[in-house]
C-alpha atoms as a PDB file:
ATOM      1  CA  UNK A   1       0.000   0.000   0.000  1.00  0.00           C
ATOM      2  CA  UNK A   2       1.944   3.236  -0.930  1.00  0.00           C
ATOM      3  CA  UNK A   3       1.050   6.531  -1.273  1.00  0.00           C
ATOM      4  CA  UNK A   4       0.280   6.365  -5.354  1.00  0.00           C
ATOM      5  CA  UNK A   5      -2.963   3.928  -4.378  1.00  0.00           C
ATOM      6  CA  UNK A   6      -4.739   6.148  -2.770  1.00  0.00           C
ATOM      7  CA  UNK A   7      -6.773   9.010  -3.569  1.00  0.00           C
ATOM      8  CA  UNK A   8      -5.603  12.773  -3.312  1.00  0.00           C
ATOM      9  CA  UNK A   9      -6.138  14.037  -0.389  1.00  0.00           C
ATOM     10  CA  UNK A  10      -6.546  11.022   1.630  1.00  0.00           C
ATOM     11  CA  UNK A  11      -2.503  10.044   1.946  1.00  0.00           C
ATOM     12  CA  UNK A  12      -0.576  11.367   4.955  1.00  0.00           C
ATOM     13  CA  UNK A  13       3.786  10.622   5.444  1.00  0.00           C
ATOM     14  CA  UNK A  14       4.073   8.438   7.957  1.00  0.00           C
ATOM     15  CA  UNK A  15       1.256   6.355   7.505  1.00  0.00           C
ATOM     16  CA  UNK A  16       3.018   3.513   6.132  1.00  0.00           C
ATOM     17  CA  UNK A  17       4.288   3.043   9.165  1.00  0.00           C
ATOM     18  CA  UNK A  18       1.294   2.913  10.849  1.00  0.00           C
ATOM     19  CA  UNK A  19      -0.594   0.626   8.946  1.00  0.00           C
ATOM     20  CA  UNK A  20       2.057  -2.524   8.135  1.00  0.00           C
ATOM     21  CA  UNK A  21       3.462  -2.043  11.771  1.00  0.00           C
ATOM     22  CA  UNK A  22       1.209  -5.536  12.668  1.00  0.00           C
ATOM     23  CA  UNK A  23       2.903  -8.960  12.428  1.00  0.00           C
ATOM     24  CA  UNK A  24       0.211 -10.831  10.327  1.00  0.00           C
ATOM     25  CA  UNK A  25       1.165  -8.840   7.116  1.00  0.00           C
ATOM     26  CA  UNK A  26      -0.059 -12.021   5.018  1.00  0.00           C
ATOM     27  CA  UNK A  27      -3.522 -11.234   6.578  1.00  0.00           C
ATOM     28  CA  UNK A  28      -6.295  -9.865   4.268  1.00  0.00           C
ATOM     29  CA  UNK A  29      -6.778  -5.836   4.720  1.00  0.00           C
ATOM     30  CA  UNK A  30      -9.399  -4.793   2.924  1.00  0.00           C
ATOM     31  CA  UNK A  31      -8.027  -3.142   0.765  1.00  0.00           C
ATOM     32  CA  UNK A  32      -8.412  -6.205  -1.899  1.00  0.00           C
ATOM     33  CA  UNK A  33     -12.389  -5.724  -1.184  1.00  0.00           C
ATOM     34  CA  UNK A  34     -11.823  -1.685  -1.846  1.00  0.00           C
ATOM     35  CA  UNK A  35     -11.761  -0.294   1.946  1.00  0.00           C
ATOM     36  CA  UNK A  36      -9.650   2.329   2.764  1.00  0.00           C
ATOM     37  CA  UNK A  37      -8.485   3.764   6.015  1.00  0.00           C
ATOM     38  CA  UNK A  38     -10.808   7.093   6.096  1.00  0.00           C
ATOM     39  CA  UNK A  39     -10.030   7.971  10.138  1.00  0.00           C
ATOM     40  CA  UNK A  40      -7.845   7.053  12.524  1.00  0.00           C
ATOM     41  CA  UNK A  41      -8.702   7.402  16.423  1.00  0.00           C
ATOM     42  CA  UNK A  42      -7.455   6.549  19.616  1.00  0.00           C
ATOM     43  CA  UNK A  43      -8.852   5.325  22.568  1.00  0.00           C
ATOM     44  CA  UNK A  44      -7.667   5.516  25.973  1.00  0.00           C
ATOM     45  CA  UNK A  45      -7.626   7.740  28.885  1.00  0.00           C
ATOM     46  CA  UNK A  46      -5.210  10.191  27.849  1.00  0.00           C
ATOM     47  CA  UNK A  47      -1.544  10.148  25.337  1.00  0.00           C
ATOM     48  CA  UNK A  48       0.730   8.149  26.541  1.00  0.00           C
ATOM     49  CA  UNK A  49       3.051  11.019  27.331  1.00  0.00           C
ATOM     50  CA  UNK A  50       1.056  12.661  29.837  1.00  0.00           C
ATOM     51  CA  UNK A  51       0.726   8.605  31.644  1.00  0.00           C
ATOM     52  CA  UNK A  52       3.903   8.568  31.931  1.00  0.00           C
ATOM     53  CA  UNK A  53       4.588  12.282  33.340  1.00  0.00           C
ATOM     54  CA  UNK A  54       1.293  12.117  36.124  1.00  0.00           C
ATOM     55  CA  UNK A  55       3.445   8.784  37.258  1.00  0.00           C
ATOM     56  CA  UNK A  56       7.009  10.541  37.416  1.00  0.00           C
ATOM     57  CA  UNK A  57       8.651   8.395  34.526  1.00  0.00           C
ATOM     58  CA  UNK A  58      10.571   9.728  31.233  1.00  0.00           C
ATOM     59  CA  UNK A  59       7.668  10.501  28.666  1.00  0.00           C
ATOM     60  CA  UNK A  60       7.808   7.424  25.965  1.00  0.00           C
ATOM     61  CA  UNK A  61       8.969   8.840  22.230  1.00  0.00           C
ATOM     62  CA  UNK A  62       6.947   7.873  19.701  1.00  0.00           C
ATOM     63  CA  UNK A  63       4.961   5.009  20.080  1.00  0.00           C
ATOM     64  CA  UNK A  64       2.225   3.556  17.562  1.00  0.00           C
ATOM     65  CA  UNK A  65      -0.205   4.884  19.974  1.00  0.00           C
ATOM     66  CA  UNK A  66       0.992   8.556  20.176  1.00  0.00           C
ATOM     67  CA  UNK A  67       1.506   8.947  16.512  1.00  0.00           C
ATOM     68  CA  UNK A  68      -2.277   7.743  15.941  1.00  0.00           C
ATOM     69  CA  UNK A  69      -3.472   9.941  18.908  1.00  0.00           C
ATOM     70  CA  UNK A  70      -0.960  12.938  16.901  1.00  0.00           C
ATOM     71  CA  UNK A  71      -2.670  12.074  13.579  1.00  0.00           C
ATOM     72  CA  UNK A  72      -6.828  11.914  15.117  1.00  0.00           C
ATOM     73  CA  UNK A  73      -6.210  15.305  16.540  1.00  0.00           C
ATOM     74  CA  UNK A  74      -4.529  16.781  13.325  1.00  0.00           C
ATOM     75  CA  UNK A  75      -7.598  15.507  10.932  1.00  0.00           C
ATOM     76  CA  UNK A  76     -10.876  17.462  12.005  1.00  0.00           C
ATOM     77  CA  UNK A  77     -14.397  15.976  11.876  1.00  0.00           C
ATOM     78  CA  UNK A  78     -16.191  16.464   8.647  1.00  0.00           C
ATOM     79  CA  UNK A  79     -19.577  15.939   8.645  1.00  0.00           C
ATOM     80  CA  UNK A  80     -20.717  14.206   4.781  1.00  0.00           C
ATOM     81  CA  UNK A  81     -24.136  15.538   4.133  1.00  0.00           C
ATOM     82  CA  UNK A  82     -26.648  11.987   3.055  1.00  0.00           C
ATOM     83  CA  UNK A  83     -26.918  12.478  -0.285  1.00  0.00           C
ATOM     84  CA  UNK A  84     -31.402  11.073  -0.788  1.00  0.00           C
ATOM     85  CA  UNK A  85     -31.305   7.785  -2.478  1.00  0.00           C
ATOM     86  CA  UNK A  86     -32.322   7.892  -5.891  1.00  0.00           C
ATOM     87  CA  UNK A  87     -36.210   7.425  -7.255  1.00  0.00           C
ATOM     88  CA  UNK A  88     -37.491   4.711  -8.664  1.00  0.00           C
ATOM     89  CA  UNK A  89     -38.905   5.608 -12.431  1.00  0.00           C
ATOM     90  CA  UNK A  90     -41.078   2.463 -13.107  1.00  0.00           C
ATOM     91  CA  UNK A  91     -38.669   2.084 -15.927  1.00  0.00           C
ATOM     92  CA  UNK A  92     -37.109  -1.666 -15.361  1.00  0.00           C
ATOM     93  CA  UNK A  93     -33.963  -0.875 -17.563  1.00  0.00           C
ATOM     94  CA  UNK A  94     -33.223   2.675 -15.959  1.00  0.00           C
ATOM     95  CA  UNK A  95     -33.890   2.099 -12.612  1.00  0.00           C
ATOM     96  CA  UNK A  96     -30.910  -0.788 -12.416  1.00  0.00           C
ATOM     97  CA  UNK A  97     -28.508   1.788 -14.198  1.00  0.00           C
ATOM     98  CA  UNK A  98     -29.738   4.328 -11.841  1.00  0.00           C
ATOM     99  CA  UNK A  99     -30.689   3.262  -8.537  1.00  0.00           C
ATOM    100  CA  UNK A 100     -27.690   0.108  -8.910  1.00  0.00           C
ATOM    101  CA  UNK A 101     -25.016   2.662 -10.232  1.00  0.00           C
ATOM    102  CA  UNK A 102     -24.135   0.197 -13.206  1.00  0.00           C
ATOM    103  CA  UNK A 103     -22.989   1.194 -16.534  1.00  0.00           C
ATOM    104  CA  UNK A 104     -24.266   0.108 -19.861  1.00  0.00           C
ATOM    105  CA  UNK A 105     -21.312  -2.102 -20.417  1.00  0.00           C
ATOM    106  CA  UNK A 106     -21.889  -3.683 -16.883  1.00  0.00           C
ATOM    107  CA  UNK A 107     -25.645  -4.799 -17.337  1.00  0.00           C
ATOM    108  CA  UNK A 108     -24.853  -6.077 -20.646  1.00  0.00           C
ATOM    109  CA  UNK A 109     -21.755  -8.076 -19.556  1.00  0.00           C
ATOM    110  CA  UNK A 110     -24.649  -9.616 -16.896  1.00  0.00           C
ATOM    111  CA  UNK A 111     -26.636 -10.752 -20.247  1.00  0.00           C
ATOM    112  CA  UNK A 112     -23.461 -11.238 -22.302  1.00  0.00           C
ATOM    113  CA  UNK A 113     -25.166  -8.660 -25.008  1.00  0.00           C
ATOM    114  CA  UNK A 114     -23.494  -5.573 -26.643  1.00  0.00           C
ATOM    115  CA  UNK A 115     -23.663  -2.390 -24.424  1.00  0.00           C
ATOM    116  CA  UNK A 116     -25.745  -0.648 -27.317  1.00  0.00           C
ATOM    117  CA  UNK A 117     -28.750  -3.394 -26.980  1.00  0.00           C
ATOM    118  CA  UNK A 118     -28.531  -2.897 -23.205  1.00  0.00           C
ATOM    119  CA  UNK A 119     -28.849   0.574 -23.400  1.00  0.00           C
ATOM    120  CA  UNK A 120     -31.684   0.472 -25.914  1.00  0.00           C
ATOM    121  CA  UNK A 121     -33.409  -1.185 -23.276  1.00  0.00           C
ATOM    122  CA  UNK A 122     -34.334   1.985 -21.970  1.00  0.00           C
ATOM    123  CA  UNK A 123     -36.891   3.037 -24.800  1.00  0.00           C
ATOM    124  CA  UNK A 124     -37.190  -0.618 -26.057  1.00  0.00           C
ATOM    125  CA  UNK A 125     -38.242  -2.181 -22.589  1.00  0.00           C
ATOM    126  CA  UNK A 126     -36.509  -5.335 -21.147  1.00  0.00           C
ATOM    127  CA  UNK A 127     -37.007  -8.448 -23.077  1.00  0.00           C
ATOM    128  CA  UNK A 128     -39.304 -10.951 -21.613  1.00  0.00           C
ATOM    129  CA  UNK A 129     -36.593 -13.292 -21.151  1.00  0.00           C
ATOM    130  CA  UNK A 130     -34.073 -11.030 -19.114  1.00  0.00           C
ATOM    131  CA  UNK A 131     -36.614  -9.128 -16.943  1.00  0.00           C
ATOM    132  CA  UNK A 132     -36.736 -12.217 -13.979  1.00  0.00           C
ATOM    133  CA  UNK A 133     -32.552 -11.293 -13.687  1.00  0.00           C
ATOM    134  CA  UNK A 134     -33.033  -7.059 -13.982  1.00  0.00           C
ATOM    135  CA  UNK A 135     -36.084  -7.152 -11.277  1.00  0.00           C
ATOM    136  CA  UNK A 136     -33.703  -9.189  -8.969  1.00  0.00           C
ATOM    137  CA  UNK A 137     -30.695  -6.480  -9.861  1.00  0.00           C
ATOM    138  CA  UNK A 138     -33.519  -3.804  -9.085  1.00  0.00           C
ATOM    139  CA  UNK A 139     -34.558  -5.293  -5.861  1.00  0.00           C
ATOM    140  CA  UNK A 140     -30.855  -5.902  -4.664  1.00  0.00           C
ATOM    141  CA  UNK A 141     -30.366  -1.926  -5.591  1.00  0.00           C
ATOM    142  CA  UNK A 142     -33.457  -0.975  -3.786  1.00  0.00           C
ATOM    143  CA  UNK A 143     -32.221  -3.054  -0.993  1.00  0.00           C
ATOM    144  CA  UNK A 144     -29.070  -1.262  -0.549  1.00  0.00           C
ATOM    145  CA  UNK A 145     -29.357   2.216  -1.929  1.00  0.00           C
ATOM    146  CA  UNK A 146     -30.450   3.605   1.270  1.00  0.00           C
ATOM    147  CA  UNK A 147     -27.212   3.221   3.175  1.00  0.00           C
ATOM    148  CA  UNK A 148     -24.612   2.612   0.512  1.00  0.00           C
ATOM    149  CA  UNK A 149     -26.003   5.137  -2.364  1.00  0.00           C
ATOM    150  CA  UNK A 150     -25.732   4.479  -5.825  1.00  0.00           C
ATOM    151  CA  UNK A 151     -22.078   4.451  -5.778  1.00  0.00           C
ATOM    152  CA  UNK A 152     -21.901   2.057  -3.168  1.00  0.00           C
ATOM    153  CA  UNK A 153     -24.416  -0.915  -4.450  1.00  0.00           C
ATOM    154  CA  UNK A 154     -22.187  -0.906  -7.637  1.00  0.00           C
ATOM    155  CA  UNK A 155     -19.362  -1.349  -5.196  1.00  0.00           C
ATOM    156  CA  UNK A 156     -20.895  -4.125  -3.557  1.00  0.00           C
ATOM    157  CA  UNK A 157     -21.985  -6.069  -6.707  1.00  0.00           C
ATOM    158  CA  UNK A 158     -18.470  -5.318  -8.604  1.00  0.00           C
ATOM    159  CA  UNK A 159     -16.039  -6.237  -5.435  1.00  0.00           C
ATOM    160  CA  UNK A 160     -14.871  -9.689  -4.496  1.00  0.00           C
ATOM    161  CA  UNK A 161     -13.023 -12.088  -6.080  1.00  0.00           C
ATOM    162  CA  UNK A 162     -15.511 -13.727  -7.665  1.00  0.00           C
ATOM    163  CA  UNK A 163     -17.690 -10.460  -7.438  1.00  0.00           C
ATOM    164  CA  UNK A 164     -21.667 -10.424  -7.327  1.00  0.00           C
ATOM    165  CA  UNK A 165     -22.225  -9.408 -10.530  1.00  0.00           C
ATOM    166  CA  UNK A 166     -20.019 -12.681 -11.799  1.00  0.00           C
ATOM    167  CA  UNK A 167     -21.821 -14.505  -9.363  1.00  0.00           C
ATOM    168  CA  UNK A 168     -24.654 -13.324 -10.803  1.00  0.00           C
ATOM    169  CA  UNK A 169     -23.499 -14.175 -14.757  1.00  0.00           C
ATOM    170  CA  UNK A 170     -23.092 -17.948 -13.905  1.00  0.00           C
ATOM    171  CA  UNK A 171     -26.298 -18.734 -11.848  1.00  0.00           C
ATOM    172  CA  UNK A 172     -25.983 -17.641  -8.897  1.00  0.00           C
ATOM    173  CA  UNK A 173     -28.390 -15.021  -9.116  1.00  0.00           C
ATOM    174  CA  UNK A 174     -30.464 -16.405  -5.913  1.00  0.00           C
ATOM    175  CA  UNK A 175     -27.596 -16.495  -3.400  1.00  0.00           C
ATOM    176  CA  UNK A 176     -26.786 -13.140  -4.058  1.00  0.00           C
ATOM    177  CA  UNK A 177     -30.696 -11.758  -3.588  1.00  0.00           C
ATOM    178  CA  UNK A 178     -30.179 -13.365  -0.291  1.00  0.00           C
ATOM    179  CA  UNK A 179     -27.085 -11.857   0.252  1.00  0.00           C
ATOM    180  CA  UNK A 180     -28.651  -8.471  -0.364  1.00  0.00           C
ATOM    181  CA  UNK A 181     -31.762  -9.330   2.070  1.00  0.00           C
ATOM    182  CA  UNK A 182     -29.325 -10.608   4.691  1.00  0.00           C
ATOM    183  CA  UNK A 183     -28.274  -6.598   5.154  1.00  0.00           C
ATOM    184  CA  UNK A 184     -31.722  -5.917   5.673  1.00  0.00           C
ATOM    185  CA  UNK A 185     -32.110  -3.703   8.964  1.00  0.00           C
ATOM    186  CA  UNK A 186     -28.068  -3.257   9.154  1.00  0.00           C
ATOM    187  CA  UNK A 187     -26.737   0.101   8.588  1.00  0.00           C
ATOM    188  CA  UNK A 188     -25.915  -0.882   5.299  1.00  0.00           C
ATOM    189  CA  UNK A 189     -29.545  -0.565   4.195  1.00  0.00           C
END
């Protein structure tokens, strides 16, 4: 993880250290599922510095904990405004690209079609025979839209190794409805 693979604005020096300091570097992250380290915070009663100075000892220099506790108080809290999730327009083929933040290219890879017939789906309507897999892709969206946003439901299907949305191109289209239900009444939804 180096500074070039994450976004601007979101890299500080120094965090390297910080975040492959652990001993189980073979472990998964999260990065590989497209997580990202957004805040960092630290718990405790007070810095480690002023422990060790109320008890009469040498103040510690530089410890993991201190340089997180240095870092939390250097980033502010910014409040994100919840951007309303997006309306449903009783049109099958617009509400997945909408409401499910997938392209043109992605739905058609789903149907293994050209991105031009998928997009002509929107004036066209969706063919009887690929409208059982698009109202499951709607209802997934619907699902998930309220906590995740547009943005984030593509995330969800398009992440993984194999992702949803390959999950979803050989067969598997029920487990991943269920999938989608299962976050029903999380903060995800």
């Amino acid at each position: 993880m180096t500074p070039a693979l994450f976004e601007a604005g979101t890299w500080r020096e120094g965090l390297e250290e910080l975040l492959w300091s652990c001993e189980e570097q073979d472990r998964p992250t999260g990065w590989e599922l497209g997580y990202r380290v957004v805040a960092l915070t630290f718990y405790g009663g007070g810095s480690a510095a002023a422990d060790a100075e109320a008890a009469g000892e040498p103040a510690p220099h530089g410890g993991l904990a201190e340089e997180a506790a240095a870092l939390a108080l250097d980033t502010p809290h910014v409040v994100t405004p919840h951007a309303s999730p997006p309306r449903l327009s009783n049109n099958l083929a617009e509400d997945v690209h909408v409401v499910a933040g997938l392209t043109w290219a992605q739905i058609a890879q789903v149907f293994k079609i050209s991105e031009r017939a998928a997009a002509g789906w929107r004036t066209q309507g969706v063919p009887p025979h690929r409208q059982e897999t698009m109202e499951a892709l709607r209802a997934i969206a619907v699902t998930l839209v309220g906590g995740l946003g547009s943005a984030g439901v593509a995330r969800w299907l398009t992440t993984g190794r194999p992702s949803r949305l390959d999950r979803i191109i050989h067969g598997e289209l029920a487990s991943v409805v269920d999938e989608a239900k299962s976050y029903e009444d999380t903060p995800a939804t």
